[in-house]
Protein backbone atom coordinates (compact mmCIF):
# COMPACT_ATOMS: atom_id res chain seq x y z
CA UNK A 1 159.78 -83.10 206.34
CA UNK A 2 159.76 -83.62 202.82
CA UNK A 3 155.97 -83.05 202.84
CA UNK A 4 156.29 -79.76 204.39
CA UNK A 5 158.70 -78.51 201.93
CA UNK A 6 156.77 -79.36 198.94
CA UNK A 7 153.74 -77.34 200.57
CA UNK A 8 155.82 -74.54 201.28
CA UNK A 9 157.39 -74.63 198.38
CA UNK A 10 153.26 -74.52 196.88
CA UNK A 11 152.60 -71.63 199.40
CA UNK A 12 155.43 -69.78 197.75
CA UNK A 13 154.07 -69.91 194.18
CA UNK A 14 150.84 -68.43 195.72
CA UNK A 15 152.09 -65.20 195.60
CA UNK A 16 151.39 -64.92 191.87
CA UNK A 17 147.35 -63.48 191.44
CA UNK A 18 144.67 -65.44 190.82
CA UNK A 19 146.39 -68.39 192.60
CA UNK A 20 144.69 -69.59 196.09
CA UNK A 21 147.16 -70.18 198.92
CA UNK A 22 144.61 -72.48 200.95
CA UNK A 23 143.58 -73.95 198.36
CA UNK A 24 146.71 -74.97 196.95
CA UNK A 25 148.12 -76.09 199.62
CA UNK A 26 145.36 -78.32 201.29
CA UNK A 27 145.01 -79.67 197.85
CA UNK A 28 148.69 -80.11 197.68
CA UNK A 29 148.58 -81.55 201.03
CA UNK A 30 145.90 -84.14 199.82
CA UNK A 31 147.49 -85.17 196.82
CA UNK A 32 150.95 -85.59 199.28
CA UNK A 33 148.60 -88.80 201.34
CA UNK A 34 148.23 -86.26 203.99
CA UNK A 35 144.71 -86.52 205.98
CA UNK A 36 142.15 -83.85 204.51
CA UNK A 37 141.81 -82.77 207.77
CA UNK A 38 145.59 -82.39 208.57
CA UNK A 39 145.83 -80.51 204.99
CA UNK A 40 143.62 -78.08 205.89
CA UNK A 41 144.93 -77.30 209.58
CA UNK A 42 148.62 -77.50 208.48
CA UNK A 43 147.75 -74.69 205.70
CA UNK A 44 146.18 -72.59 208.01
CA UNK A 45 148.66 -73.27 210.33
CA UNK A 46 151.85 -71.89 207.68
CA UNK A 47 149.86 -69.19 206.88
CA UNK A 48 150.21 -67.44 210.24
CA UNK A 49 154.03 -66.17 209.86
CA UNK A 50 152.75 -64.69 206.36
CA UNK A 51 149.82 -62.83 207.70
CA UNK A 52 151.40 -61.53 210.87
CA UNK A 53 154.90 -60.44 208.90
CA UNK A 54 153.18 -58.87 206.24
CA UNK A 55 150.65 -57.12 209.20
CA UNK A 56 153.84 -55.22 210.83
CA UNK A 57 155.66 -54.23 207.66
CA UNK A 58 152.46 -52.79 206.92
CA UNK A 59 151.81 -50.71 210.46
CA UNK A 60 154.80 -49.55 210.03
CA UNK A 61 154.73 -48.29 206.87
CA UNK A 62 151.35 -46.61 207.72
CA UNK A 63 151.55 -45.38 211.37
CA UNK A 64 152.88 -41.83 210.90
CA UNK A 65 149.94 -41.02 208.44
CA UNK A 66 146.94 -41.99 210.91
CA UNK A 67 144.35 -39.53 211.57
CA UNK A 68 141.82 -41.22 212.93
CA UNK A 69 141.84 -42.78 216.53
CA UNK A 70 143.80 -45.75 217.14
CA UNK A 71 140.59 -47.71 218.60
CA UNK A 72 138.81 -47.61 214.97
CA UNK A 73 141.57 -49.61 213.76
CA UNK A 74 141.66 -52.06 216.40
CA UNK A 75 138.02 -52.42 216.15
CA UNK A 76 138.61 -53.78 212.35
CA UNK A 77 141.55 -55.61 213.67
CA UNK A 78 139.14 -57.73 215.92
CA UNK A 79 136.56 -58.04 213.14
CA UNK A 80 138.61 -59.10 211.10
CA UNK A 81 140.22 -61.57 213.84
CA UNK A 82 136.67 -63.04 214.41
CA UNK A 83 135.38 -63.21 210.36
CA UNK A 84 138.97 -65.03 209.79
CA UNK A 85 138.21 -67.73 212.67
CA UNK A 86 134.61 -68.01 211.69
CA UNK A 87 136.08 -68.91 208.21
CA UNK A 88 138.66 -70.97 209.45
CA UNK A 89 135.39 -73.21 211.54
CA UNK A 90 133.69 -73.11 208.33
CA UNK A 91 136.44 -74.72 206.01
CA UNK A 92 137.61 -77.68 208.70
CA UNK A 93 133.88 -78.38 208.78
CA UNK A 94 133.40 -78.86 205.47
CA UNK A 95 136.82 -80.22 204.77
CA UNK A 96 135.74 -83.14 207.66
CA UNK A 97 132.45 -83.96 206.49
CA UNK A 98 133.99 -84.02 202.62
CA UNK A 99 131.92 -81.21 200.96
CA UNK A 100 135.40 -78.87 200.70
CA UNK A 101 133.97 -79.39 197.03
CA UNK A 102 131.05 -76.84 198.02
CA UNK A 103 134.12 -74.17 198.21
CA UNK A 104 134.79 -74.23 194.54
CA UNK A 105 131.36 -73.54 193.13
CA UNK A 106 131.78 -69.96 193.19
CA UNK A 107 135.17 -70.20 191.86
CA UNK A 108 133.74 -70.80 188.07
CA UNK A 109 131.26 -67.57 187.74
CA UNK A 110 133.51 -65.45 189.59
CA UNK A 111 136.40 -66.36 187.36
CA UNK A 112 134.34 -66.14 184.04
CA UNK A 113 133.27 -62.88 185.33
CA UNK A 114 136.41 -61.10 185.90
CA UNK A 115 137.91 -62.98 182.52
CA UNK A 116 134.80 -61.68 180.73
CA UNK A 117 135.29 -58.04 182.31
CA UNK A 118 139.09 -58.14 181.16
CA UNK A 119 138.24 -58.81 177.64
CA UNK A 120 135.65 -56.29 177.28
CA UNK A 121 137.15 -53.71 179.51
């Protein structure tokens, strides 16, 4: 129990930008004693209410002005349905065979990047 609140409690700060919410919270999860494997599925796992609230408030905020036909968006809905669980395979696996390491390289040139485009923009 207590476990689960501290992660939660590290899912809620994820809200601010430039903050990971998976990766926060597996790592959160690891420091906790949890399994890696257990981390990463219990993030995933609390991230489910968060995605599917914030999906409806935002339907409904957007339903009256569609224009195009309904199938276009539920073709993106899938595609994005199947990229998400492709991702979702991709971090357990690396998360169970240890590389979740592998993750983070692109973290560092991204970041310099976008702090580098801040200061000169």
């Amino acid at each position: 129990m207590r476990d689960a609140l501290i992660i939660g409690v590290v899912q809620g700060i994820a809200v601010f930008p430039g903050i990971s919410r998976s990766g926060s919270t597996i790592a959160t999860g690891v420091l906790l004693g949890l399994d890696r494997e257990l981390s990463a599925r219990f993030s995933l796992l609390i991230s489910m209410p968060a995605i599917v609230g914030a999906s409806i408030l935002e339907i409904g905020k957007v339903m009256h002005q569609v224009k195009e036909p309904l199938g276009l968006y539920f073709t993106g809905m899938v595609v994005a349905a199947l990229v998400g669980y492709g991702s979702i395979s991709l971090i357990i696996k690396l998360v169970r065979q240890d590389h979740f390491y592998l993750f983070s390289y692109y973290l560092w040139p991204l970041g310099l990047s976008l702090l580098l485009w801040g200061y000169f923009h």
